[in-house]
Protein backbone atom coordinates (compact mmCIF):
# COMPACT_ATOMS: atom_id res chain seq x y z
CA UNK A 1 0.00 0.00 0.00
CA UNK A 2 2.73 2.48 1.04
CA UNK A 3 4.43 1.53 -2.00
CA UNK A 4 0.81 2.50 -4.29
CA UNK A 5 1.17 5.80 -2.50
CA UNK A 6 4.83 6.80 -3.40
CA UNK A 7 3.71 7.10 -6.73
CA UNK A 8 3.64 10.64 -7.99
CA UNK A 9 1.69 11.87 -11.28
CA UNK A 10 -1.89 11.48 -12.39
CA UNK A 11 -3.06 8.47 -9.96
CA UNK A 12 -6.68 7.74 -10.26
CA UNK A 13 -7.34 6.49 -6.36
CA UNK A 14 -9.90 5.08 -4.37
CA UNK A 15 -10.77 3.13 -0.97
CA UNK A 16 -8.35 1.58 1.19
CA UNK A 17 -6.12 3.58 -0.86
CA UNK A 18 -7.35 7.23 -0.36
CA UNK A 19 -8.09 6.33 3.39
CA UNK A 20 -4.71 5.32 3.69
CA UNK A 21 -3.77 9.10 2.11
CA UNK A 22 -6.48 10.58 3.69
CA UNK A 23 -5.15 9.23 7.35
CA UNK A 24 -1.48 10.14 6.49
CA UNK A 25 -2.68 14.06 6.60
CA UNK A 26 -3.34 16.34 9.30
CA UNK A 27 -4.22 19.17 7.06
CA UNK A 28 -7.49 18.73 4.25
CA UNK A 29 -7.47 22.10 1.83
CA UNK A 30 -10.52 22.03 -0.06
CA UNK A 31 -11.16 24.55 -3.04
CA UNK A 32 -14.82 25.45 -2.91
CA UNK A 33 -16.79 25.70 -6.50
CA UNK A 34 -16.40 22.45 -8.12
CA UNK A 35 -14.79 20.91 -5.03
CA UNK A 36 -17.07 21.50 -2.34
CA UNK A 37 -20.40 23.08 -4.46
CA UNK A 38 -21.75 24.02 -7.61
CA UNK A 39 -23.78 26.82 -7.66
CA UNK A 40 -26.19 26.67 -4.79
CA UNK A 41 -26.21 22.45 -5.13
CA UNK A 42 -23.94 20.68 -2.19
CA UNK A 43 -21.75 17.86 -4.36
CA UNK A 44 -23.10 14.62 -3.02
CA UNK A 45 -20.79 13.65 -0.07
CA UNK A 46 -19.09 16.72 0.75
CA UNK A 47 -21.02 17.94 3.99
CA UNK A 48 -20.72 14.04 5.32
CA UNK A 49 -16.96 14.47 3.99
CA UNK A 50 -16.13 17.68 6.31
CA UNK A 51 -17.81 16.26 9.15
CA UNK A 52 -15.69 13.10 9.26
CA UNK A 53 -12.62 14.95 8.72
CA UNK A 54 -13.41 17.16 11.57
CA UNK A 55 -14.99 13.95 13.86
CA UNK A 56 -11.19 12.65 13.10
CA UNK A 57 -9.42 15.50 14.34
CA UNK A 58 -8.67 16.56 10.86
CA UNK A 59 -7.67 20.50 10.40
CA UNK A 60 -9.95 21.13 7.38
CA UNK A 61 -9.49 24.75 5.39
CA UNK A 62 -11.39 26.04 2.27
CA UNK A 63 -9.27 27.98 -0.04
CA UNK A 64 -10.85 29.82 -2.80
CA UNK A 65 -9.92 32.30 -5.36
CA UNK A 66 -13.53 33.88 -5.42
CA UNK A 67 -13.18 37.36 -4.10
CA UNK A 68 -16.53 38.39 -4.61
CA UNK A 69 -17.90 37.61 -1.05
CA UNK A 70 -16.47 38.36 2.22
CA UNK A 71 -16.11 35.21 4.80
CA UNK A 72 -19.03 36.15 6.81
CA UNK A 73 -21.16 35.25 3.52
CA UNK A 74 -19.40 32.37 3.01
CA UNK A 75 -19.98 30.93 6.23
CA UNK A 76 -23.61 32.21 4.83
CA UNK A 77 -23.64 29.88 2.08
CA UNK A 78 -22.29 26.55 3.97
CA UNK A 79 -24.80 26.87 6.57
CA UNK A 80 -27.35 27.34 3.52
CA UNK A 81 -26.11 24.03 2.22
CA UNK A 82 -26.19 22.20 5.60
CA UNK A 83 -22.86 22.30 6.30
CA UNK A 84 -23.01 22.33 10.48
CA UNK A 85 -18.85 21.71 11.17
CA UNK A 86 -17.96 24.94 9.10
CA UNK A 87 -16.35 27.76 11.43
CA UNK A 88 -14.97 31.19 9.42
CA UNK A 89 -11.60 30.71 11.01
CA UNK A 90 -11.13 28.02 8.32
CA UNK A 91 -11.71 29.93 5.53
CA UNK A 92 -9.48 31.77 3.43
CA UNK A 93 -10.49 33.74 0.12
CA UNK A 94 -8.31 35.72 -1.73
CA UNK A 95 -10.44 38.33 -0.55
CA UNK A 96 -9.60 37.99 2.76
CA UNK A 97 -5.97 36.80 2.37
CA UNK A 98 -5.22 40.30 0.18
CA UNK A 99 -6.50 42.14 3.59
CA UNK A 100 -3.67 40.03 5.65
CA UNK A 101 -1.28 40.77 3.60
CA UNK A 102 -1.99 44.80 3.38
CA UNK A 103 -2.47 44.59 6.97
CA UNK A 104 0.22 42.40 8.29
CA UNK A 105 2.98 42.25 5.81
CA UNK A 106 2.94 45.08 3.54
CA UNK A 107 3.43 47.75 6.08
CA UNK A 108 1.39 49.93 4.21
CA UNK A 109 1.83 53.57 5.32
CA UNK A 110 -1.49 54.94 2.89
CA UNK A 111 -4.41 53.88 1.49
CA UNK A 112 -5.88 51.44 -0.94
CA UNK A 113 -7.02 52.36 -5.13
CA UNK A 114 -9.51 48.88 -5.73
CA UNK A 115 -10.78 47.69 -8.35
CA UNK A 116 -13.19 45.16 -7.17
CA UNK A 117 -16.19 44.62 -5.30
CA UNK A 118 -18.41 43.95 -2.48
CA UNK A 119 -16.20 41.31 -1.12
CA UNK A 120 -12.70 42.80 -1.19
CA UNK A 121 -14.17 46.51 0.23
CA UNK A 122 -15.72 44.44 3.29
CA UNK A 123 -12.77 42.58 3.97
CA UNK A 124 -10.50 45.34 4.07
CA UNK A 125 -13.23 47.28 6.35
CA UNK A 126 -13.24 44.01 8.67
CA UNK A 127 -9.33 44.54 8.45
CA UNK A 128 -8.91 47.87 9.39
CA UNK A 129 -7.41 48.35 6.02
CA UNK A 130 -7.77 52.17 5.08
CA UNK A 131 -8.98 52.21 1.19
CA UNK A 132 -10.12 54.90 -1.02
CA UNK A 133 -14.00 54.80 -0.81
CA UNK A 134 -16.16 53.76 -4.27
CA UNK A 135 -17.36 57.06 -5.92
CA UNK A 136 -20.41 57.44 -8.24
CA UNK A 137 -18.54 58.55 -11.74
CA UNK A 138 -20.04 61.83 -13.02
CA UNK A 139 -20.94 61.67 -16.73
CA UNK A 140 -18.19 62.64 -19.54
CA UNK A 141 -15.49 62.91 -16.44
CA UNK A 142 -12.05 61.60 -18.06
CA UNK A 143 -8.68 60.93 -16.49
CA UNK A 144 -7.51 64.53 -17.22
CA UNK A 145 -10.06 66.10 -14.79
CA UNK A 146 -11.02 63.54 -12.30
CA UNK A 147 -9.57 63.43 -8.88
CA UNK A 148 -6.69 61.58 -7.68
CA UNK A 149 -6.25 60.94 -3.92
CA UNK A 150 -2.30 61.78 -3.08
CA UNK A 151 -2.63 58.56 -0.13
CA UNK A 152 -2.66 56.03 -2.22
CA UNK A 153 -0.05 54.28 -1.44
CA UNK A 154 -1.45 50.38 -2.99
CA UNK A 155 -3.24 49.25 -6.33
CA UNK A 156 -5.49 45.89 -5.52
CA UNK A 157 -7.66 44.60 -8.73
CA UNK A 158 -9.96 41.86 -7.93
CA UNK A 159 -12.83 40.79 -10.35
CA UNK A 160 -15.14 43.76 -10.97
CA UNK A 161 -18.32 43.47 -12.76
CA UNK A 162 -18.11 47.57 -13.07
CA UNK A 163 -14.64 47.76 -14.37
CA UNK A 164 -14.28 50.31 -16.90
CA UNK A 165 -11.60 52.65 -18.45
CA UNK A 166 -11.47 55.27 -15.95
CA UNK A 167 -10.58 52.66 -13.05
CA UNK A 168 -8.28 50.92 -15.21
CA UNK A 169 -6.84 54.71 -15.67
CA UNK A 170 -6.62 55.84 -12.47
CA UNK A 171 -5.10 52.74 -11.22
CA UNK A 172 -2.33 53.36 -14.23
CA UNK A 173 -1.70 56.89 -12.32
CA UNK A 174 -1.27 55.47 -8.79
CA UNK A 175 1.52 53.17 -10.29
CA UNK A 176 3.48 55.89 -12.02
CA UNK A 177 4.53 55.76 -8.36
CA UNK A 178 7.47 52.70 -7.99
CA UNK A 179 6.63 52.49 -4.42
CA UNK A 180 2.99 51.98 -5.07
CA UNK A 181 2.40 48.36 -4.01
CA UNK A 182 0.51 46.48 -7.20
CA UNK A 183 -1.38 43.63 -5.79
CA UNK A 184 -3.87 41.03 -7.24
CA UNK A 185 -6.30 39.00 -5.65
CA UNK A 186 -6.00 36.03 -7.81
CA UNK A 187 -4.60 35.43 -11.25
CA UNK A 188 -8.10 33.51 -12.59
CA UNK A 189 -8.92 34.45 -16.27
CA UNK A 190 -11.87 33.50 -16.75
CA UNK A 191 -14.88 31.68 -14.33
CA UNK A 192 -17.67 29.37 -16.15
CA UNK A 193 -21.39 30.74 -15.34
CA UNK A 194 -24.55 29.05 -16.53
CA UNK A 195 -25.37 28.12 -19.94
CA UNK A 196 -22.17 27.47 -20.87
CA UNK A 197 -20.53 30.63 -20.96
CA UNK A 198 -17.71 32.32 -19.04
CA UNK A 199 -17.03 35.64 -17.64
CA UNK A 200 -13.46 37.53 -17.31
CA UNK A 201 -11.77 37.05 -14.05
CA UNK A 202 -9.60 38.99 -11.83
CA UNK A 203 -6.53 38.33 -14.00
CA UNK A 204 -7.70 39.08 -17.08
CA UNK A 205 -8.17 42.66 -15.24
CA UNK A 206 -4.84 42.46 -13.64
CA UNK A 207 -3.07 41.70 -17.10
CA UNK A 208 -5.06 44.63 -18.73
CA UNK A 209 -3.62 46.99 -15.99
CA UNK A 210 0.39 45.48 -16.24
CA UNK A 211 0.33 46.07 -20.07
CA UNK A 212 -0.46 49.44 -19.30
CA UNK A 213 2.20 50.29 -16.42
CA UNK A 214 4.66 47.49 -17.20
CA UNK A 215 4.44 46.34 -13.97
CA UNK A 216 4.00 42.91 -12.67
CA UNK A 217 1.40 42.24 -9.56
CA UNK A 218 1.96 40.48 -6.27
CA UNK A 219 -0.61 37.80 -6.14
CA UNK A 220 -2.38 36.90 -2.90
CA UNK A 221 -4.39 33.74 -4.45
CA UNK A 222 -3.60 30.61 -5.71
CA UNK A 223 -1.31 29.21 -7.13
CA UNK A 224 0.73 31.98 -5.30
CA UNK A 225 2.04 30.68 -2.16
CA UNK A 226 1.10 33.49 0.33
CA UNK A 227 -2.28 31.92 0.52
CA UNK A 228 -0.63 28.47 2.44
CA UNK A 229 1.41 31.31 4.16
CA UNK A 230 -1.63 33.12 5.53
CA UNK A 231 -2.81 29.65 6.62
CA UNK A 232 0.80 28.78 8.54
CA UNK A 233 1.16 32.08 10.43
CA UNK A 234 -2.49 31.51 11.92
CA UNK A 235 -2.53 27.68 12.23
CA UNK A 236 0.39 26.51 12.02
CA UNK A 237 0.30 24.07 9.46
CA UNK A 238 2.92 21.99 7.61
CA UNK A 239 3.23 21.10 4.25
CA UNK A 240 4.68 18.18 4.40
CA UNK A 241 0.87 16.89 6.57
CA UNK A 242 -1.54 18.50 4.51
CA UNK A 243 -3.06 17.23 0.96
CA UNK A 244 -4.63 20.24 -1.29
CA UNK A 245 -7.70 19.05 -2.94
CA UNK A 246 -9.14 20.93 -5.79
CA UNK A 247 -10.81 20.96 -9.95
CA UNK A 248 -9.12 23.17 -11.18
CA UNK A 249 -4.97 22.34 -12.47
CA UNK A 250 -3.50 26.02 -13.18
CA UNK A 251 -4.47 26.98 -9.92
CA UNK A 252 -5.73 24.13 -7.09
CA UNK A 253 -3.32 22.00 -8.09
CA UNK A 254 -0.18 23.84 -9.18
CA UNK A 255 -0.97 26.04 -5.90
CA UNK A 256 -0.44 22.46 -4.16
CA UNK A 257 3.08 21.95 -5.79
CA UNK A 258 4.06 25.60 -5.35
CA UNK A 259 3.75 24.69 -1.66
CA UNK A 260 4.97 21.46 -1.25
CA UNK A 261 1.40 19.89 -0.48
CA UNK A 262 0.48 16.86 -1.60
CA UNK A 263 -2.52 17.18 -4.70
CA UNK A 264 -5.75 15.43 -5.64
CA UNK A 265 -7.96 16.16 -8.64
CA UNK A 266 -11.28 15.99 -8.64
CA UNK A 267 -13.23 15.66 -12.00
CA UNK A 268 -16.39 17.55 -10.72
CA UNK A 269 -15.48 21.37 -11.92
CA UNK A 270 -13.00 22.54 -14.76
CA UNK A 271 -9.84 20.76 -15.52
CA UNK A 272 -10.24 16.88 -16.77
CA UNK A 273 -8.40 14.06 -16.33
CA UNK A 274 -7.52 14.28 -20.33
CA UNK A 275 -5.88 17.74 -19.79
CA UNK A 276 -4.05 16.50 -16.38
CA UNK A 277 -2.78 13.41 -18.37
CA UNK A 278 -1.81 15.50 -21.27
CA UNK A 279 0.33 18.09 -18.37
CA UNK A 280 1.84 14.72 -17.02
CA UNK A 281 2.76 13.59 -20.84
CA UNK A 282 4.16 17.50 -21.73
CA UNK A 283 8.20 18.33 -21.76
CA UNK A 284 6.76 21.91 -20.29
CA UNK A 285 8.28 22.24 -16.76
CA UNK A 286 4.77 24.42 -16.28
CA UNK A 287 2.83 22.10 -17.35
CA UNK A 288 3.94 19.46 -15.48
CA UNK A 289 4.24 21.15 -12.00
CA UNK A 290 0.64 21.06 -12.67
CA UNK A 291 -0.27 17.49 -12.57
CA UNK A 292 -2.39 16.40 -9.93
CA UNK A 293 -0.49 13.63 -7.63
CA UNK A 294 -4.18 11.34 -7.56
CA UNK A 295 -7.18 11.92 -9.19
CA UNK A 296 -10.63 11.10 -7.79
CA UNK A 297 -14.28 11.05 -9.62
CA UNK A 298 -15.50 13.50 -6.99
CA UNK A 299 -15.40 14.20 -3.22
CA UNK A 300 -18.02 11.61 -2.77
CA UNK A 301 -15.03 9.08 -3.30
CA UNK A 302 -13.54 10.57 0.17
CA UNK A 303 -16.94 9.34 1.92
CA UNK A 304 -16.36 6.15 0.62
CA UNK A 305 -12.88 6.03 1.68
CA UNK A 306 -13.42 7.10 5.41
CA UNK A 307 -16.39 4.26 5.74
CA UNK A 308 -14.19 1.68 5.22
């Protein structure tokens, strides 16, 4: 069995198996759409999954590149789904992981420019992060006559539904500046929404906005390691005992590799186990720090695996 589990690289894995992986952890990272939901729709398995993790002593963290809801709804929307074990302490969006990092570790010594919404303001607010506050735009104004705050001393671009030129233009300003910090919640491109179509993420904003200063942001999300980071200096975990588990491979599961976590793919979201075989098979270096060390059908496999 031991020997089944030194195997690294695309692993489909089941049973005795995962239990045996599953018992060899202390710390369970779970990515959230496609992992733990979709939509407003509980994956079968997942609320038994978390509770028999926790039952087991299991440190259990969800770590998600949305940024479009503070934790407070989050721990909202588990409860919604029936998910009773769930406390906000074990959550960490990009969100709320770009407020750490302004608050703790960039020694910050203004204010925040954001491009973003709902979520990011209220997790700065919760921070004590000072930002610049989201104006109404009056009609014809242009980035010759609008006005610029002097404090801003940090660019953050997160996904915005209201993104538009001027924002994208003011933000190009505040980083004339070289010691204007340049952060990004998450490098995502793109997110899938219903009916088969997408929407532009957070990076496709970012990119957008380091074409135009020649700059290069400091991501907070996955696959960037500060988000593990955030989730050592307040817990305490090691790598070397925790197992990320997420859908998606350019970020859940290279994010795993980045920090030295162990990585299973689960077939219920975005990436497939075509495109993780065809990373495995690829003489990229990129590509194949983004293959998934086992691959499961869902997170229903996981219930199976701790009933046995």
């Amino acid at each position: 069995m031991a020997g089944a589990l030194s195997r690294r690289g695309c692993i489909k894995i089941r049973g005795p198996q995962l239990r045996e992986l599953l018992d060899s952890k202390c710390n369970i990272l779970f990515d959230c759409d496609g992992v733990i939901w979709e939509g407003e729709k509980a994956i079968p398995g997942a609320i038994e999954v978390v509770s028999l993790l926790k039952n087991q002593g299991k440190n259990v963290f969800f770590v998600t590149n949305n940024c479009t809801r503070p934790r407070d709804s989050y721990m909202q929307k588990f409860t919604r789904l029936g998910f009773t074990d769930v406390q906000k302490r074990d959550i960490f969006s990009s969100a709320y992981c770009s407020a750490v990092y302004l608050r703790d570790f960039a020694n910050l010594q203004g204010k925040v420019f954001v491009i973003g919404g709902d979520g990011i303001y209220k997790e700065l607010r919760e921070a004590g992060v000072p930002f610049v506050e989201s104006e109404p735009e009056t009609p014809g104004m242009t980035i010759s006559d609008c006005p610029l705050h002097s404090d801003v001393k940090a660019v953050l671009v997160a996904y915005d539904e209201d993104f538009n030129f001027l924002k994208l233009a003011k933000a190009c300003c505040y980083l004339r500046d070289s010691e204007c910090l340049f952060i990004a919640s998450d490098p995502d491109p793109w997110h899938p929404v219903r009916g088969g179509r997408v929407t532009p993420g957070s990076g496709s904003l970012t990119a957008a906005l380091e074409t135009a200063t020649n700059r290069k942001a400091t991501v907070m999300g996955k696959p960037s390691r500060f988000m593990f980071e955030c989730i050592t200096s307040q817990c305490g975990a090691d790598a070397a005992q925790s197992l990320m588990v997420g859908d998606r491979l350019e970020t859940d599961i290279l994010f795993g590799a980045n920090c030295g976590l162990s990585t299973v793919l689960t077939l219920t979201g975005v990436s497939t186990i075509e495109e993780a075989q065809a990373n495995l098979e690829s003489d990229s270096p990129a590509k194949q720090n983004a293959v998934p060390d086992y691959v499961v059908d869902s997170i229903g496999d996981f219930l199976l695996a701790l009933k046995t």
